[in-house]
Protein backbone atom coordinates (compact mmCIF):
# COMPACT_ATOMS: atom_id res chain seq x y z
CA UNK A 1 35.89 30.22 22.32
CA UNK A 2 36.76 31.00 25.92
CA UNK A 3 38.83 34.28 26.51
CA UNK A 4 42.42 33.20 27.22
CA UNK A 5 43.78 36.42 27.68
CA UNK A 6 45.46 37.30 31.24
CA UNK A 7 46.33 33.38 31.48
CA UNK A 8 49.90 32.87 31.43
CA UNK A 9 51.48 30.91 28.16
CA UNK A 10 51.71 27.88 29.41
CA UNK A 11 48.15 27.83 30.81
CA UNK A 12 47.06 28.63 27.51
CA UNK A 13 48.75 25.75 25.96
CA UNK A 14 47.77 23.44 28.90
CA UNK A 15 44.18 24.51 27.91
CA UNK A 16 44.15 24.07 24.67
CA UNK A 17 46.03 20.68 24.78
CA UNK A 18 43.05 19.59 26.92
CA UNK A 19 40.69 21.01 24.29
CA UNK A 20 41.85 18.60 21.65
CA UNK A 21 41.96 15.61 23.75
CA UNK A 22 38.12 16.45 24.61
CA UNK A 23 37.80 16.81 21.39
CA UNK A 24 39.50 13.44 20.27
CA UNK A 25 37.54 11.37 22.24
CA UNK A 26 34.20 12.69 21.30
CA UNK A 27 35.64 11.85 17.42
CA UNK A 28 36.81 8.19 19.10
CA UNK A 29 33.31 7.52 20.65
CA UNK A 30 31.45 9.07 17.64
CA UNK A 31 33.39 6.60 15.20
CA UNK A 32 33.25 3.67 18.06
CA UNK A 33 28.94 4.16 18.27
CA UNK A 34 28.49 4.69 14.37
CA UNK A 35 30.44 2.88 11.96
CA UNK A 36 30.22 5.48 8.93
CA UNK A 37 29.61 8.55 8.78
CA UNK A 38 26.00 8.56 7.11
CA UNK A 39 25.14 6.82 10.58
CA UNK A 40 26.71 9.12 12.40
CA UNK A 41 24.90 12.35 10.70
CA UNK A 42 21.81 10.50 10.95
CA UNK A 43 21.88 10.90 14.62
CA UNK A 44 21.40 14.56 14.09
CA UNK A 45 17.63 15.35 14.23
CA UNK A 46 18.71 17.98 11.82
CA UNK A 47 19.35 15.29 9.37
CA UNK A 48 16.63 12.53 9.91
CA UNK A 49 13.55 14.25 7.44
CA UNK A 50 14.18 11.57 5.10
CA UNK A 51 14.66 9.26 7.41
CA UNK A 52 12.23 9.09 9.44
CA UNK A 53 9.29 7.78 7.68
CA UNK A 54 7.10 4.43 6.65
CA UNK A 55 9.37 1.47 5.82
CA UNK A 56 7.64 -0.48 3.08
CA UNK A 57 8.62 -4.05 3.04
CA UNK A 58 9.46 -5.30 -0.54
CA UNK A 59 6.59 -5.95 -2.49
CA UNK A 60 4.03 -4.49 0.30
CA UNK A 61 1.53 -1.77 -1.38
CA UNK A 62 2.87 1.38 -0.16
CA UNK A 63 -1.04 2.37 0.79
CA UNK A 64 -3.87 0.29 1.80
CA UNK A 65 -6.88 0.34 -0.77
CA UNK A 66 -9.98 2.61 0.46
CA UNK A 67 -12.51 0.22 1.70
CA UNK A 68 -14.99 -0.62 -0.55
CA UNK A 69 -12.97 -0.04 -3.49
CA UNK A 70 -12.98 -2.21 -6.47
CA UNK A 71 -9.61 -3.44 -8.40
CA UNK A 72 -9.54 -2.34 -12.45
CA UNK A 73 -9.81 -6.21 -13.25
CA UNK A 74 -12.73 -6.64 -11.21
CA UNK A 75 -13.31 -8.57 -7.77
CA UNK A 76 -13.65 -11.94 -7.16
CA UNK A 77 -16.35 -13.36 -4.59
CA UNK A 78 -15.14 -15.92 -2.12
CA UNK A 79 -16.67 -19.48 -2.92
CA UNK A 80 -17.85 -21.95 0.17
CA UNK A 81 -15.79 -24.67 0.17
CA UNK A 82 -18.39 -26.56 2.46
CA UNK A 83 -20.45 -26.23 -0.54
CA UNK A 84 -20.73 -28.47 -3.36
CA UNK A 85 -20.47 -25.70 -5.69
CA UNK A 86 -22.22 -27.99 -8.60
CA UNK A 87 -23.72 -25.02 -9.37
CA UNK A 88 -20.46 -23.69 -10.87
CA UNK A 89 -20.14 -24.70 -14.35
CA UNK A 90 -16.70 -25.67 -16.13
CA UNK A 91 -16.92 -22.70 -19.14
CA UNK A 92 -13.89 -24.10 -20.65
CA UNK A 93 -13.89 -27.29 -22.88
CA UNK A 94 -11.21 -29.83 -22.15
CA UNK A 95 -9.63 -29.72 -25.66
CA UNK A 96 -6.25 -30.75 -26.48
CA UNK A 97 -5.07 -26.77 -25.67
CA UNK A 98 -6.87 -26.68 -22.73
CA UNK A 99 -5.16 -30.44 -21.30
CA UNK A 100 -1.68 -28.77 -22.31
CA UNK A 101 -2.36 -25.27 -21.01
CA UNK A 102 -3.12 -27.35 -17.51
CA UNK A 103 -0.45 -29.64 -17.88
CA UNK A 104 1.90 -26.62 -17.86
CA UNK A 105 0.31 -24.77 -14.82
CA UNK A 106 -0.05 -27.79 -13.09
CA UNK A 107 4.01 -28.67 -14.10
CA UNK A 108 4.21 -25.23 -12.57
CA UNK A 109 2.58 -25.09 -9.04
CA UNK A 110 1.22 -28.45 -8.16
CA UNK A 111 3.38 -30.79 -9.22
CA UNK A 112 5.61 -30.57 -6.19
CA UNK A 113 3.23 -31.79 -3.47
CA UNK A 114 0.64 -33.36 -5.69
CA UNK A 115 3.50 -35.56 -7.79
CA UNK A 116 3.15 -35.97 -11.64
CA UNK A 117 0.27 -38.29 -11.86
CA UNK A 118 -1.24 -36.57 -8.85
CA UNK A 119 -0.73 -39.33 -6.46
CA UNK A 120 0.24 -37.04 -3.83
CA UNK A 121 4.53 -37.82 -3.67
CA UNK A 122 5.39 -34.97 -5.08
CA UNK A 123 9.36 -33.77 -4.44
CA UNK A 124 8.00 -31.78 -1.12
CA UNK A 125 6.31 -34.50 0.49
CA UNK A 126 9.33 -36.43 2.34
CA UNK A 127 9.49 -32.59 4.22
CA UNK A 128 6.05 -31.90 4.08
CA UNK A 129 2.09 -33.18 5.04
CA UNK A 130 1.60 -35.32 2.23
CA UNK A 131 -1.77 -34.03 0.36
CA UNK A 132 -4.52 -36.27 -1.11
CA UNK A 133 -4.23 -38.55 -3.61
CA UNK A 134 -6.07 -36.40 -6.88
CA UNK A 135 -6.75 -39.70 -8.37
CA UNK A 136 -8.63 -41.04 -5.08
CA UNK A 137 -12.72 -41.18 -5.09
CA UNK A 138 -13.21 -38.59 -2.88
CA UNK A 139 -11.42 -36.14 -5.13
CA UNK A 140 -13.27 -37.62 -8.20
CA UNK A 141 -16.41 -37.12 -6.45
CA UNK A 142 -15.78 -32.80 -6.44
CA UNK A 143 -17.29 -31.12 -8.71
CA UNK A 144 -15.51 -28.98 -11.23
CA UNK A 145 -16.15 -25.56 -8.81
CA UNK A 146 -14.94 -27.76 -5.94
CA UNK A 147 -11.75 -28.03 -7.19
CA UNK A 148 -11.81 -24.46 -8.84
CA UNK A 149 -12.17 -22.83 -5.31
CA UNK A 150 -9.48 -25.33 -3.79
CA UNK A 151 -7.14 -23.93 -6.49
CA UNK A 152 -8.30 -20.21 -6.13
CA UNK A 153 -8.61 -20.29 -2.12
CA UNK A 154 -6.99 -22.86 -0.54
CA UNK A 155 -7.66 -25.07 2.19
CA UNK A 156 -6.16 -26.69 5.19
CA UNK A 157 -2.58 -27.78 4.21
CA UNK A 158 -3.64 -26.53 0.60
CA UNK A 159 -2.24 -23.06 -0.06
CA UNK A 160 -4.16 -20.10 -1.78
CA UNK A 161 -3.21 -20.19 -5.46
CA UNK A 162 -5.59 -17.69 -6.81
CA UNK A 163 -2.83 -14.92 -7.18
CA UNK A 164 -0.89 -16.93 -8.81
CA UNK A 165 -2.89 -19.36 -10.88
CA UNK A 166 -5.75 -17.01 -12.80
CA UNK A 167 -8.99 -16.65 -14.97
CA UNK A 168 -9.21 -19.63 -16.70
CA UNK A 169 -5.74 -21.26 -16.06
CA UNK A 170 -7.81 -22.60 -13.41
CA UNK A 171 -10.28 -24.39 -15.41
CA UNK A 172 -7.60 -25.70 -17.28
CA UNK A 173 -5.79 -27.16 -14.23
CA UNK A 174 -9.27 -28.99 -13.61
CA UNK A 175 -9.37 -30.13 -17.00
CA UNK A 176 -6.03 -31.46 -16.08
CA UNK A 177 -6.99 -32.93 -13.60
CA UNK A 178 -9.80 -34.54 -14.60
CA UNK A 179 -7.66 -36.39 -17.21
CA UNK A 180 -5.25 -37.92 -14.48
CA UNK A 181 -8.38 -38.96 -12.98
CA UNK A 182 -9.37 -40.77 -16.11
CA UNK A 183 -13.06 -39.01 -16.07
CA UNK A 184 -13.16 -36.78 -19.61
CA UNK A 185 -15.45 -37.94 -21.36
CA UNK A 186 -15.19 -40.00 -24.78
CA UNK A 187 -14.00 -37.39 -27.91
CA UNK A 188 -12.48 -34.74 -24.93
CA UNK A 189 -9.14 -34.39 -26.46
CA UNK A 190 -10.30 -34.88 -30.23
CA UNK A 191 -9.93 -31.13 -30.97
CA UNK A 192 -6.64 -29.99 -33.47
CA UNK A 193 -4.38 -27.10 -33.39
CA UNK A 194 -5.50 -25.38 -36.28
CA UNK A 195 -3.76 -25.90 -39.71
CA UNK A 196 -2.05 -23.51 -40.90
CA UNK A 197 -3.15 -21.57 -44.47
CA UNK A 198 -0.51 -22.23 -46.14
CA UNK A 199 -0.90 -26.21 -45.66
CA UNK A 200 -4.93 -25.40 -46.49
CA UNK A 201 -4.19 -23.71 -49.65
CA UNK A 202 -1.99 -26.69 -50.64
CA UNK A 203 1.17 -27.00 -52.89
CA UNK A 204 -0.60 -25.64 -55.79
CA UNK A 205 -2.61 -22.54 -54.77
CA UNK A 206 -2.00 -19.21 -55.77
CA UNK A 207 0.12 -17.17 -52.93
């Protein structure tokens, strides 16, 4: 504080008057430029350690994988969709669980565009490109891997569904598919849910 003494009385108090109205507008155009007081201590460099640093986005990794590195599942190898890809084999039989497993996915994720018959007027298409008809020839002509990678990669107007749709989902979605197309073959579906033990043992076995 600035020596006052030798100033007469009044000069001191004309001082000090002036003092606090300096000092009320820095307060006025402190509050006016931040609009609470976090903001406002956050403009002191003192303060901004925890500030200032990487913003991750919701979701977002906070670190990029070294390169080269391998997930704990395992990695995937990206199929060629110019390819036929005949040489991937369905491992899944289309049994009655696989056909409702797909039904649900496909319920799930496709139904929207691709409609519930797959005739491509699904709820989205009216907004939308409309996509292929799944019951067309040209769609019955894809092999099984064709339509795996679609589902796993993506294509054109086709989204990437292979972080979402996984492992062998995805061979049930064919199998699925295959069904609205008409093409399983004779005896497909003819596998039960198991019956339960208790129906096996019948009404007179020993519990």
């Amino acid at each position: 504080m600035s020596d006052l003494r030798g100033v007469p009385a009044y000069g001191r108090a004309g001082v000090r008057a002036r003092g606090r109205v300096v000092a009320a507008l820095a307060l006025t155009l402190a509050a006016l430029g931040c609009t609470t007081l976090d903001k406002a201590v956050g403009k002191v460099p003192w303060f901004t350690t925890m500030r200032d640093q990487p913003a991750i986005r919701p979701f977002e990794l906070p670190r990029v994988p070294p390169e080269g590195s391998v997930p704990v599942t395992g990695r995937e190898d990206s199929l060629d969709l110019l390819q036929d890809l005949r040489n991937i084999v369905n491992p899944v039989r289309p049994d009655s669980a696989s056909l409702a497993r797909g039904k649900l996915v496909f319920d799930q994720y496709c139904i929207v565009c691709h409609g519930p018959a797959g005739h491509g007027d699904g709820t989205v298409v009216a907004k939308f490109v409309p996509p292929p008809d799944l019951t067309a020839d040209p769609t019955k002509q894809r092999s099984d891997g064709y339509i795996y990678a679609m589902i796993k990669q993506g294509r054109g107007i086709m989204p990437r569904y292979g972080d979402k749709v996984r492992g062998a989902d995805r061979w049930n979605v064919v199998n699925y598919v295959r069904q609205l197309q008409g093409l399983l073959p004779a005896g497909a579906q003819a596998a039960a849910p198991a019956e339960p033990a208790a129906a096996r043992r019948g009404a007179g076995a020993p519990r």
